[in-house]
Protein backbone atom coordinates (compact mmCIF):
# COMPACT_ATOMS: atom_id res chain seq x y z
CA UNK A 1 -14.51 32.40 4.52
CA UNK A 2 -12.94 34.38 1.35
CA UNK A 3 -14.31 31.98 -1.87
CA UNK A 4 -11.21 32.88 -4.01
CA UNK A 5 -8.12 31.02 -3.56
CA UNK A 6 -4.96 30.14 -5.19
CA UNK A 7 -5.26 26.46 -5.07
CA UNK A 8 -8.33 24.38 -3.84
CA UNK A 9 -7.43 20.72 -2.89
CA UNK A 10 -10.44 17.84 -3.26
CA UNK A 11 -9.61 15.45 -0.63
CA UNK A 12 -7.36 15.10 2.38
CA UNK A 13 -5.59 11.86 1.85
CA UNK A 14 -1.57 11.21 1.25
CA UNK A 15 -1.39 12.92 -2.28
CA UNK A 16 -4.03 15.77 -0.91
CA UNK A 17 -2.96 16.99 2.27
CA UNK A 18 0.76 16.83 1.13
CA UNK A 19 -0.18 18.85 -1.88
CA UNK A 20 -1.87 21.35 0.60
CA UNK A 21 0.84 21.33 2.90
CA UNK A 22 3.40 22.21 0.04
CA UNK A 23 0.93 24.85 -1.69
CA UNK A 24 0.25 26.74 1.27
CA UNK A 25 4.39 26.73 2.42
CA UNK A 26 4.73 27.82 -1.29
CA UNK A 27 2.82 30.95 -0.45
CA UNK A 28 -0.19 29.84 -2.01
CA UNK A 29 -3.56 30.74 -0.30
CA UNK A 30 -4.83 27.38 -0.12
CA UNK A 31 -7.94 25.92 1.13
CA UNK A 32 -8.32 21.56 1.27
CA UNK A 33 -11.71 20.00 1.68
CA UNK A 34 -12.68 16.65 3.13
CA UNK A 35 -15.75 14.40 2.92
CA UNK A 36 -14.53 12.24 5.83
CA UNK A 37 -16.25 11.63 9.41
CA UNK A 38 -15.57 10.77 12.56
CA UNK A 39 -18.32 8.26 14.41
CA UNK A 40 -19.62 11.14 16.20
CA UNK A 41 -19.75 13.19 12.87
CA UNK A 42 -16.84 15.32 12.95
CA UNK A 43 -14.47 16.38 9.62
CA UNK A 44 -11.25 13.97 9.73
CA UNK A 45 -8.18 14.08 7.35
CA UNK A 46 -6.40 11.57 6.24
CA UNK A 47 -8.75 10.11 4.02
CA UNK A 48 -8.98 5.92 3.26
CA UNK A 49 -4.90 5.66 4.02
CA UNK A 50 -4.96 7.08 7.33
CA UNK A 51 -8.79 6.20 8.43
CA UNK A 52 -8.99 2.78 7.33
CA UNK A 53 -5.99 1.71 5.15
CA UNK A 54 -2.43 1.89 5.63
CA UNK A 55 -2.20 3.42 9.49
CA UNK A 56 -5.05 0.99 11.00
CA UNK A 57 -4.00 -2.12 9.03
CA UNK A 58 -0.31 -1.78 10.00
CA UNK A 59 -1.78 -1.24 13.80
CA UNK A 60 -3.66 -4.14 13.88
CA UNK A 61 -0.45 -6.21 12.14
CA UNK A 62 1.80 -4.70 14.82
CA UNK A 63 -0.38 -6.11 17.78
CA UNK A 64 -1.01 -9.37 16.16
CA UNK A 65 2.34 -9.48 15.64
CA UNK A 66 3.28 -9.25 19.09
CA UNK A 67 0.47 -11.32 20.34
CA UNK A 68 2.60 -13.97 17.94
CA UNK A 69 5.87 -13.55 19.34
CA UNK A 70 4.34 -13.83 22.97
CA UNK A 71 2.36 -17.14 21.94
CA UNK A 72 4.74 -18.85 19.92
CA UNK A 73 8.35 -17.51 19.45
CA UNK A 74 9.08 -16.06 23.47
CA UNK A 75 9.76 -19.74 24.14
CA UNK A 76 12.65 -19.85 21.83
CA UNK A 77 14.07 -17.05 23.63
CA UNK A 78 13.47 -18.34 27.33
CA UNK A 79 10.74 -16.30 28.35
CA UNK A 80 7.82 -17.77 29.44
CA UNK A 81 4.50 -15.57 29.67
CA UNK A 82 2.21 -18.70 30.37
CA UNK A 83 -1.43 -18.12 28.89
CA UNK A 84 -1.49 -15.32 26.50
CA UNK A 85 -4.66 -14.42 25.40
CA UNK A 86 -6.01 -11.51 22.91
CA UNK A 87 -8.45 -8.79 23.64
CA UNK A 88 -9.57 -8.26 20.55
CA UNK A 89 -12.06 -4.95 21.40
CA UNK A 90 -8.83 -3.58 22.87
CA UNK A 91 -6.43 -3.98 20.18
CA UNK A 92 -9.56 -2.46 17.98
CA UNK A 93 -9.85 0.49 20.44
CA UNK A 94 -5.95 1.28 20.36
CA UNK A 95 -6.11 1.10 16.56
CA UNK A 96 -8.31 3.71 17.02
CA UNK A 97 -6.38 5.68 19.04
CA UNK A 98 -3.70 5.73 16.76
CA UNK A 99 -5.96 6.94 13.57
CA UNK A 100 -7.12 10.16 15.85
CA UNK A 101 -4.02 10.81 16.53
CA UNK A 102 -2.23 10.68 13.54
CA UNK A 103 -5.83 12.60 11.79
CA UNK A 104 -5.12 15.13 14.49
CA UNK A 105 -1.96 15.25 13.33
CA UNK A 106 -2.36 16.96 9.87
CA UNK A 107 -5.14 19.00 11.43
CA UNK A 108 -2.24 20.57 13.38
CA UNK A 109 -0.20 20.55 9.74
CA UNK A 110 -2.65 22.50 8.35
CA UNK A 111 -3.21 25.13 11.03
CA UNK A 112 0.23 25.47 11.14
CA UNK A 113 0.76 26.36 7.34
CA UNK A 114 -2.05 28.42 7.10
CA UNK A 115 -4.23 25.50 4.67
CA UNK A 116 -8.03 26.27 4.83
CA UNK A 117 -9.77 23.14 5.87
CA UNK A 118 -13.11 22.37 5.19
CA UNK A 119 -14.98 19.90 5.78
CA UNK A 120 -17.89 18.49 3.52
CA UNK A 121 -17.94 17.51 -0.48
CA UNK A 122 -16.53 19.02 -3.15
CA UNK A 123 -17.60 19.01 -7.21
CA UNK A 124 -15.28 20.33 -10.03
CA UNK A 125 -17.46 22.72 -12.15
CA UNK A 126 -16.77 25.12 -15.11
CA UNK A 127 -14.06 27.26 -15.20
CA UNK A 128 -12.09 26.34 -12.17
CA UNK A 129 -14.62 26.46 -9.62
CA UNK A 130 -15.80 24.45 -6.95
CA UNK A 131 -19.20 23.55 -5.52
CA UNK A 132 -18.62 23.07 -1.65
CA UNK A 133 -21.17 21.72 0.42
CA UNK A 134 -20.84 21.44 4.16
CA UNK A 135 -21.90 18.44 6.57
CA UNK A 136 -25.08 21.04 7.16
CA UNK A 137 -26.12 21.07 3.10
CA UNK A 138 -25.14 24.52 2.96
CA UNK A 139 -23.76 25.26 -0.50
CA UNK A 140 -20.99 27.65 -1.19
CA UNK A 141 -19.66 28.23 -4.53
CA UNK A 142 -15.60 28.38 -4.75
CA UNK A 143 -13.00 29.82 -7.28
CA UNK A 144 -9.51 28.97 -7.55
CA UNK A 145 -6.68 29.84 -9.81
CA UNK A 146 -5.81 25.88 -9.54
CA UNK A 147 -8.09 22.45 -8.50
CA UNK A 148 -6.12 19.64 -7.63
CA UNK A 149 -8.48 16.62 -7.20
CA UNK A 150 -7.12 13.98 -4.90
CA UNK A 151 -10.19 11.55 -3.97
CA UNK A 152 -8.70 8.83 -3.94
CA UNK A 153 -9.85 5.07 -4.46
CA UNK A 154 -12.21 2.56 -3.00
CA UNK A 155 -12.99 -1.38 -2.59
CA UNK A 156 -14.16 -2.97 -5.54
CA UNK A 157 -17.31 -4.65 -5.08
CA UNK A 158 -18.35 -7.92 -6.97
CA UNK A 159 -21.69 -9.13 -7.20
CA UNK A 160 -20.89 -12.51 -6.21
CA UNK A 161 -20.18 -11.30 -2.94
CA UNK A 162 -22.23 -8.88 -2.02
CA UNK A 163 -21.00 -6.80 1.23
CA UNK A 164 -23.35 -7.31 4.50
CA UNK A 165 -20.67 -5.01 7.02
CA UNK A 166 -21.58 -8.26 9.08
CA UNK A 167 -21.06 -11.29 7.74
CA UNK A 168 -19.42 -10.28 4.63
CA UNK A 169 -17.04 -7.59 4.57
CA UNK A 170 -14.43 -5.30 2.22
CA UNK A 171 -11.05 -4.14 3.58
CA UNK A 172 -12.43 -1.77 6.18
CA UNK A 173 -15.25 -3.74 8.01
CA UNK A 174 -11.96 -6.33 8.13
CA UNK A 175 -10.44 -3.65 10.51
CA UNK A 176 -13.60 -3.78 12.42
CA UNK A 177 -14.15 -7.22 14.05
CA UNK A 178 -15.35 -7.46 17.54
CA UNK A 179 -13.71 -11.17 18.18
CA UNK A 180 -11.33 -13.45 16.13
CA UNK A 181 -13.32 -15.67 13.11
CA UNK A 182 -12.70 -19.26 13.53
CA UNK A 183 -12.98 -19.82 9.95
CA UNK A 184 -12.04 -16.50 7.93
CA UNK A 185 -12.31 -16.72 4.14
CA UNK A 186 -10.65 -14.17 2.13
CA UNK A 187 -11.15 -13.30 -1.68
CA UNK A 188 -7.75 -12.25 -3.45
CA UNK A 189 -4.43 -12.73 -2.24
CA UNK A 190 -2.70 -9.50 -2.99
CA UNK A 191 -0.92 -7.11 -0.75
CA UNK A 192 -4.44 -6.04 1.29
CA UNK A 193 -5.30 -9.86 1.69
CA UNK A 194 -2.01 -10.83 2.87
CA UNK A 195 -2.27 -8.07 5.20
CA UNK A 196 -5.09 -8.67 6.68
CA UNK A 197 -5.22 -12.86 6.08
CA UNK A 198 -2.39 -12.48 8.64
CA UNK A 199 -3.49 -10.60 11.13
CA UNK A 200 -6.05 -12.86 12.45
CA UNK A 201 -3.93 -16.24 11.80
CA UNK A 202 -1.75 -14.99 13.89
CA UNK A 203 -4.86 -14.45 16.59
CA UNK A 204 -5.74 -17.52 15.72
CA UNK A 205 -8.36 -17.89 12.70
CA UNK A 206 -8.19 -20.98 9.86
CA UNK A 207 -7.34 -18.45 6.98
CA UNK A 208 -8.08 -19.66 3.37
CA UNK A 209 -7.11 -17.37 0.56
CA UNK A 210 -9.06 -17.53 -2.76
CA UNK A 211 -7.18 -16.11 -5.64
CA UNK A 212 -8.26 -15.82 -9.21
CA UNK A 213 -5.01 -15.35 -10.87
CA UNK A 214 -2.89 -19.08 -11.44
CA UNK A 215 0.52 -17.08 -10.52
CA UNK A 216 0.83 -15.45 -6.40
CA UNK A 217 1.91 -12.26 -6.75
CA UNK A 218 2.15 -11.97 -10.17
CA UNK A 219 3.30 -8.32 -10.58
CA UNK A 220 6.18 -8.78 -8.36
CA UNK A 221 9.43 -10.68 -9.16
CA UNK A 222 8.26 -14.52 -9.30
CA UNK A 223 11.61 -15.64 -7.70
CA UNK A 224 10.79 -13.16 -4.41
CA UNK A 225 6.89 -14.15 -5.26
CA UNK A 226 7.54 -17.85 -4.99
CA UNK A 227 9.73 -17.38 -1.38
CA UNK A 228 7.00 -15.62 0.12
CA UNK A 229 4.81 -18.09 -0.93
CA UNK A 230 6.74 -20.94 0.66
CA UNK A 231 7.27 -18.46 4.22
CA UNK A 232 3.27 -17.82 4.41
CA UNK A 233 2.25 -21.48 3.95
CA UNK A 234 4.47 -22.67 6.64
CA UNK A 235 2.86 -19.56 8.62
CA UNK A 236 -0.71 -21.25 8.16
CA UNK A 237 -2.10 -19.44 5.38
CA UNK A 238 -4.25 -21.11 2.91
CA UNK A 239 -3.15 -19.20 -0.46
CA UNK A 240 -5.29 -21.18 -3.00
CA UNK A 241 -4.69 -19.95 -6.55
CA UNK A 242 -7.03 -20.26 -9.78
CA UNK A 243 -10.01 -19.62 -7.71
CA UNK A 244 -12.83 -18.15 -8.99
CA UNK A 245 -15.39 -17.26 -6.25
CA UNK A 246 -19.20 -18.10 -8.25
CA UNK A 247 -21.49 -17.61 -5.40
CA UNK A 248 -22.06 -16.83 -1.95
CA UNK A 249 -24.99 -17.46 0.55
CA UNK A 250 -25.04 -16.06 3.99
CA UNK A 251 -27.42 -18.11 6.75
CA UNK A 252 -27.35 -18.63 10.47
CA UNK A 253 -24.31 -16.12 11.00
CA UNK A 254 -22.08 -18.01 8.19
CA UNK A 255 -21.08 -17.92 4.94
CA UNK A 256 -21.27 -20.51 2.59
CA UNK A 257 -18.90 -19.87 -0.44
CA UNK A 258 -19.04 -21.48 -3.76
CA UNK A 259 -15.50 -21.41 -6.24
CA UNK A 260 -14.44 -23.40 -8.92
CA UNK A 261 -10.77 -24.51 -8.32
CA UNK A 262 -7.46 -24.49 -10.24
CA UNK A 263 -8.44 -27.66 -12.18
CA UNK A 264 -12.17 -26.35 -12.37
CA UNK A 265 -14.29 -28.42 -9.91
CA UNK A 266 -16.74 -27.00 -8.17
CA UNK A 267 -15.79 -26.39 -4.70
CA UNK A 268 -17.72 -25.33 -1.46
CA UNK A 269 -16.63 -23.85 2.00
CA UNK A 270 -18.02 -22.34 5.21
CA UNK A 271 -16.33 -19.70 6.89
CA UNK A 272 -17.69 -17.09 9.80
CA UNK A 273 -16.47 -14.08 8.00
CA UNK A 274 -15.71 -13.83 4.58
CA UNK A 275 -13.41 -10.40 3.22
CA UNK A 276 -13.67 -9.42 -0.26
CA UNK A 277 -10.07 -7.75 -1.18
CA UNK A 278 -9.98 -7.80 -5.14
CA UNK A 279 -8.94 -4.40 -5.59
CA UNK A 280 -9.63 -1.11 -5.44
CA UNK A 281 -11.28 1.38 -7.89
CA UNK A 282 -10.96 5.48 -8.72
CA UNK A 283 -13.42 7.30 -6.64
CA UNK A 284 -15.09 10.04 -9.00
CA UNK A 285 -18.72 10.00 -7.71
CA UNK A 286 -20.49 13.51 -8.02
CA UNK A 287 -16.69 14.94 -8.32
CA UNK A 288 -17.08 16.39 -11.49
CA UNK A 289 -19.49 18.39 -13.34
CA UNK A 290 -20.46 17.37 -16.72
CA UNK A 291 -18.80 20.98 -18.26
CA UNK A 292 -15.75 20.58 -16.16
CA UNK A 293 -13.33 19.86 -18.77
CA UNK A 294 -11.98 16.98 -17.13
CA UNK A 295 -11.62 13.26 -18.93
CA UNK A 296 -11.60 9.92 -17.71
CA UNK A 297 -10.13 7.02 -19.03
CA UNK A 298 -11.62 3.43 -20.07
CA UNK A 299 -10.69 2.25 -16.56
CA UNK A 300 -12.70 5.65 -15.18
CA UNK A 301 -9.47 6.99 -13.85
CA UNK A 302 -8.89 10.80 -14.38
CA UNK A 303 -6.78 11.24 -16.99
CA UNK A 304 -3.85 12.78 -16.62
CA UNK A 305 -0.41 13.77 -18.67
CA UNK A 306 3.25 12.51 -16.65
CA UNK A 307 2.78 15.86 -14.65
CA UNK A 308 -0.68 14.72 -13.52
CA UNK A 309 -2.18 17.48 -15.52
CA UNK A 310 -5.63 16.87 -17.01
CA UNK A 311 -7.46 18.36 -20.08
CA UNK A 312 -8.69 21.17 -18.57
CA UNK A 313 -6.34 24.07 -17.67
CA UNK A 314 -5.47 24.93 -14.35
CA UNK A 315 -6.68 21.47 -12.91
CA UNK A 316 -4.55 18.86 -11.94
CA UNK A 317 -4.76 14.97 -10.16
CA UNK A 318 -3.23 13.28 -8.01
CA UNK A 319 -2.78 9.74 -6.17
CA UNK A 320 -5.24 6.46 -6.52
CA UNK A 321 -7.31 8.58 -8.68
CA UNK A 322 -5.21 8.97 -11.42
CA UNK A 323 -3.01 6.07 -13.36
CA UNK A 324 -0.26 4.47 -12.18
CA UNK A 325 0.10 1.93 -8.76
CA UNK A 326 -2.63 2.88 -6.34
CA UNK A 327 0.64 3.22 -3.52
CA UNK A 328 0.37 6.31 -0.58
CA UNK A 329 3.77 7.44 -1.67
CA UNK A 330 3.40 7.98 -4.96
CA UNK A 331 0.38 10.43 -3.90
CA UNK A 332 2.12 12.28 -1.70
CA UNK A 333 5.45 13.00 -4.20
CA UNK A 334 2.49 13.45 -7.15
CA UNK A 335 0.96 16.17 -4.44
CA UNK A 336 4.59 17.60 -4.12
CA UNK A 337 4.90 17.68 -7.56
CA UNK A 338 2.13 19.47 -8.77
CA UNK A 339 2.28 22.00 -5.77
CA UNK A 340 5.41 23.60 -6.59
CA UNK A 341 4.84 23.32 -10.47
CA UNK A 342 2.36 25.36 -9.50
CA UNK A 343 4.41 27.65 -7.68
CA UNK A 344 6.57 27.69 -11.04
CA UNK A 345 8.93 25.09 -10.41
CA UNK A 346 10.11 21.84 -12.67
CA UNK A 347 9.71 19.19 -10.52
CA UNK A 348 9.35 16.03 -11.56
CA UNK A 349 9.23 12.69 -10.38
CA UNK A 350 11.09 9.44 -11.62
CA UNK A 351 7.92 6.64 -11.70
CA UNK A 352 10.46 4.05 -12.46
CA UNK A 353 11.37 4.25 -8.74
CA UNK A 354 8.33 3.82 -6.66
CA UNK A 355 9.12 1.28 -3.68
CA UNK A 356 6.49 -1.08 -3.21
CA UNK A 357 5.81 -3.22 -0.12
CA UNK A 358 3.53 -6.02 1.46
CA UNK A 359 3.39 -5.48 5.03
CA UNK A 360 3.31 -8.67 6.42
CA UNK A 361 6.10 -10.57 8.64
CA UNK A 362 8.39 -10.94 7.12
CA UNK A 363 7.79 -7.86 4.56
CA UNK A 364 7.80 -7.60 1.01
CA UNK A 365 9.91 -4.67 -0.91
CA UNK A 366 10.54 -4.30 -4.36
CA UNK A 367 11.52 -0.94 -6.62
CA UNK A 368 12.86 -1.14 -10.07
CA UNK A 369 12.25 -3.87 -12.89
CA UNK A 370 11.66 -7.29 -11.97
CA UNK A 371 13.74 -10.25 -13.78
CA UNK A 372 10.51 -10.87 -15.60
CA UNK A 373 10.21 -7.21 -17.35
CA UNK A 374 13.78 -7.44 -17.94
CA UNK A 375 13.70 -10.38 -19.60
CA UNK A 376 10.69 -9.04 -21.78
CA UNK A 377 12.47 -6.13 -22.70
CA UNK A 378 15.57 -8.03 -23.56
CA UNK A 379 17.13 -6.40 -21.28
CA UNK A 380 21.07 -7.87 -20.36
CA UNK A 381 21.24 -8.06 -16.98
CA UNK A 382 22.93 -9.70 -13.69
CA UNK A 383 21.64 -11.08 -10.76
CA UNK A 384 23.06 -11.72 -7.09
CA UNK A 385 20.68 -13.27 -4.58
CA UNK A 386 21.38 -13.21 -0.52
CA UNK A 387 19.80 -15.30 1.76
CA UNK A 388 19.23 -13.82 5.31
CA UNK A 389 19.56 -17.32 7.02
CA UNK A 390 23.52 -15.64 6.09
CA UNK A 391 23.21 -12.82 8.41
CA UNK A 392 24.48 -12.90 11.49
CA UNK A 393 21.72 -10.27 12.96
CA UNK A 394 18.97 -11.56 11.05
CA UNK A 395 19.65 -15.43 12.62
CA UNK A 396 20.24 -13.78 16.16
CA UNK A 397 17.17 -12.27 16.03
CA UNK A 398 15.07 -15.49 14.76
CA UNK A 399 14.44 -13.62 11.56
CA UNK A 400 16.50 -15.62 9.17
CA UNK A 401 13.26 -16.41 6.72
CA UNK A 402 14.00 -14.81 3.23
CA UNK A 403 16.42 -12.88 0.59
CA UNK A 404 17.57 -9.81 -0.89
CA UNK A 405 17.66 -9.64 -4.96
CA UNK A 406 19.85 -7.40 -7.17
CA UNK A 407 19.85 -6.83 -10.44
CA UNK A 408 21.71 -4.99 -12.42
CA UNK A 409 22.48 -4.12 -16.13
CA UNK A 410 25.12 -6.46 -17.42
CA UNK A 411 27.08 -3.78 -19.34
CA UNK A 412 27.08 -1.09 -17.58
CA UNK A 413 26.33 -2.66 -13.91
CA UNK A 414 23.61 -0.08 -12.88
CA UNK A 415 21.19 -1.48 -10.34
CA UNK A 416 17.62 -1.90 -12.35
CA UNK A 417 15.91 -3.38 -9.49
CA UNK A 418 15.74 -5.09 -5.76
CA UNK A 419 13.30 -7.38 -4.67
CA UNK A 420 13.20 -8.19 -1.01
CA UNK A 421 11.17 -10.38 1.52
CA UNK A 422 12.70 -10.61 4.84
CA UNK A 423 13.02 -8.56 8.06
CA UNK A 424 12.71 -4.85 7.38
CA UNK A 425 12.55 -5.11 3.74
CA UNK A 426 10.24 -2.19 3.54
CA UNK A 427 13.26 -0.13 5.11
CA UNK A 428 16.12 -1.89 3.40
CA UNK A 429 14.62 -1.58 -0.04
CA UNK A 430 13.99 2.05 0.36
CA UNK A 431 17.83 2.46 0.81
CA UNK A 432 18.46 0.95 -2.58
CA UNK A 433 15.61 2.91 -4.12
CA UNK A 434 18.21 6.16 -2.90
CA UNK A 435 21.06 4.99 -5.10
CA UNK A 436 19.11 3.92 -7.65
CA UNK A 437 18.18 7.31 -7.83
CA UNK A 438 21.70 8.29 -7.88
CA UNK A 439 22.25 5.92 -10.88
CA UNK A 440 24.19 3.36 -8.13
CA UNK A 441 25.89 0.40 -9.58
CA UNK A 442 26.22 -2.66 -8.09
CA UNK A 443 29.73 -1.79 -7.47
CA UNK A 444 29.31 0.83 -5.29
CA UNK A 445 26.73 -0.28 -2.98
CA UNK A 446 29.21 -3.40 -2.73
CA UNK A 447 31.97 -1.06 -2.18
CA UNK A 448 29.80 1.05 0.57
CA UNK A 449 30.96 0.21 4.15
CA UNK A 450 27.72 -0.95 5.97
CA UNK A 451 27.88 -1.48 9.60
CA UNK A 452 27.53 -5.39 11.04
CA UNK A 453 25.63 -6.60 12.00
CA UNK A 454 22.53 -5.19 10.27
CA UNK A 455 20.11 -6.90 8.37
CA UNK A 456 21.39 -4.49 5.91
CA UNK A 457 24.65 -6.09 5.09
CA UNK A 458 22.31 -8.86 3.05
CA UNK A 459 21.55 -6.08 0.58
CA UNK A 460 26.13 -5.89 0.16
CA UNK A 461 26.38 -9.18 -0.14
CA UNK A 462 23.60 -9.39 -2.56
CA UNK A 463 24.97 -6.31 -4.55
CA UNK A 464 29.00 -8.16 -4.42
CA UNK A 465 27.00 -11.41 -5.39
CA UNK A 466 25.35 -9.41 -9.02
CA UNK A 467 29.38 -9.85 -10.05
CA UNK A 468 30.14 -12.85 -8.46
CA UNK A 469 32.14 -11.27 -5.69
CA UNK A 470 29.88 -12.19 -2.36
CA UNK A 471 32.15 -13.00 0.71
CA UNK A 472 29.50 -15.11 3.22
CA UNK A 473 28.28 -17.50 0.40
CA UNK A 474 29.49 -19.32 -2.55
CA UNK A 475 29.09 -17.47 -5.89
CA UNK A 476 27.12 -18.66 -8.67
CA UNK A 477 29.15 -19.28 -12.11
CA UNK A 478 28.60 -16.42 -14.78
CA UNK A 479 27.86 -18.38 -17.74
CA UNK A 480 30.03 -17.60 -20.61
């Protein structure tokens, strides 16, 4: 193993092995290294995103999804499957199977362009090099002409609620359960409690949601925020907001949790398994040497200029360690970035474009401002609003829950932002996010032939509605 390379990579998740993957096919000699294991003890890549984030979570949702449609929408559709039932240590296993596979997957990735993988811990020291130590303890001291530190994020823990990995669990001992909870509390609604409050409704758990904040999803458009709302209560979900969890005491295999409520009573309930979801953190333990040049901010995330450089030269980070929203995608273009600038290029990449999605049925999907921030800003804008009970497809399929929103600026009629939750909204949205790119007006997405029938043609119709020009609903009056 040489010990000189052109660009060492700390960590193997989105914004790591993409910036690996881009170095090395840059002709950089590149080498990545990965803390992660395997139960048997084995080096895996992917890091929290593929091992137990965003592959195994949207696993799990797929086959609770399905186990859904077979128990309570076939019906609709004339089919009849009589008893469904769910094998929970199944679906578990084939969640499984799909993490190895996709891990295996960017093993092959780097083979193929050459990347260096090793496996074990990495710390920034002095000077641009790296102290490696393997899964054995052997310790191997590294030089590169560039560090690019990509270790990611993990749960926040609150002393209230203490994880057990039994009882009480974070985000990843959620992906873990050996049969469905009867009674599943869940602390914070945001996009992971949604997530993974809906996977075992739909198998068939009482799921109670216990959110601190007094508005649901109160960094995403409220309009889109208060019709997802509306879909997930009818779904079962127990979204209780102004919450503050105060204590928790675990006895005879239950939890008993102890909140004060909206209007500040003290409240009490018992659930079987309790997940604690309130966010996620920078990861920076034993990552850095004390001489290594690099800062932190207040919020102990590595501080970084809009190129994700940091204060010390020739070191760079990337994804959930560094600011912005802790969101795969914005890793992985960060680790694209900084990979060729380092190969002398002037990439850049446009933050006020980052799709965002909640995976949950229906999904999510917002990029651009929301009404809120443009408001705030005093910004002058228009709005068109589509609802897919309008869609042909979308009511064929028994997917007419939701809307597509468009804004756009009022003078000049370029789209500022679309807000989605309905079928495919994480796919839809990402088609807006193109034009936007493109500096799109509403005009010419509403001018853009789309084919019918799509769930698409909501995101037309809201686009003709920003000017008052929808054809399948009646258009608001523009006030003078």
């Amino acid at each position: 193993m040489s010990d000189k390379y052109d660009v060492i990579v700390i960590g193997s998740g989105p914004a790591g092995y993409v910036a690996a993957i881009r170095a090395a096919q840059l002709g950089l000699k590149t080498a990545c290294i990965e803390k992660w294991k395997d139960t048997k003890g084995k080096g895996i890549n992917g890091g929290t995103c593929l091992n137990v984030g965003c592959i195994p979570s949207k696993a799990l949702l797929d086959s609770s999804h399905k186990f859904h449609d077979a128990h309570a929408a076939f019906k609709g559709h004339g089919i009849s499957t009589g008893d469904v039932s769910i094998d929970v240590p199944t679906m578990i296993e084939r969640k499984d199977q799909v993490v190895k596979q996709m891990s295996g997957g960017i093993a092959g990735l780097f083979k193929a362009n050459g990347v260096t993988s090793l496996y074990g811990t990495g710390k920034l020291l002095a000077g641009r090099k790296v102290e490696y130590t393997d899964f054995e303890g052997k310790v191997t001291q590294l030089e590169a002409d560039n560090v690019i530190l990509a270790s990611g994020s993990t749960p926040v823990a609150i002393p209230v609620a203490k994880v057990d990995n039994d009882v009480i669990v974070d985000s990843t001992g959620a992906l873990e359960f050996s049969e469905v909870p009867k009674r599943l509390g869940v602390i914070g609604a945001g996009v992971i409690g949604l997530e993974l409050g809906s996977v075992w409704s739909r198998l068939g758990s009482d799921v109670v949601l216990l959110e601190a904040m007094d508005k649901f999803l109160h960094i995403m458009d409220q309009e889109i925020a208060q019709a997802s709302h509306k879909i997930y209560k009818k779904q079962g979900l127990d979204i209780r907001l102004g919450c503050r969890v105060t204590g928790t005491e675990v006895k005879n295999g239950e939890v008993e949790v102890t909140f004060s409520d909206a209007d500040g009573n003290e409240q009490k309930q018992t659930f079987d398994k309790l997940i604690v979801c309130v966010g996620r953190r920078p990861y920076t333990e034993g990552l850095l040497s004390a001489d290594s040049g690099v800062n932190l901010d207040e919020r102990g995330f590595i501080y970084v200029n809009d190129l994700c450089s940091t204060n010390a030269p020739g070191v760079w980070a990337v994804g959930d360690v560094v600011r912005g929203p802790m969101l795969a995608h914005k890793g992985s273009e960060e680790g694209v970035m900084v990979a060729e600038r380092i190969a002398g290029e002037k990439t850049l990449i446009n933050y006020d474009i980052i799709p965002n999605v909640i995976y949950t049925h229906p999904e999510v999907a917002s990029v651009g401002k929301t009404e809120e921030q443009l408001k705030a800003d005093g910004v002058p804008y228009n709005k068109g609003t589509f609802p897919f009970m309008a869609i042909g497809r979308a009511v064929a399929a028994d997917e007419s829950d939701g809307m597509v929103k468009m804004l756009a600026h009022a003078e000049t009629d370029r789209v500022l932002g679309c807000h989605i939750v309905g079928p495919s909204a994480s796919d839809l949205v990402q088609s807006v996010a193109m034009t936007m790119e493109f500096g799109a007006s509403a005009e010419d997405i509403g001018m853009t032939v789309f084919g019918h029938p799509t769930f698409s043609e909501a995101v037309k119709e809201a686009a003709l509605a920003v000017n008052g020009h929808a054809i399948h609903m009646p258009n608001r009056k523009k006030k003078k």
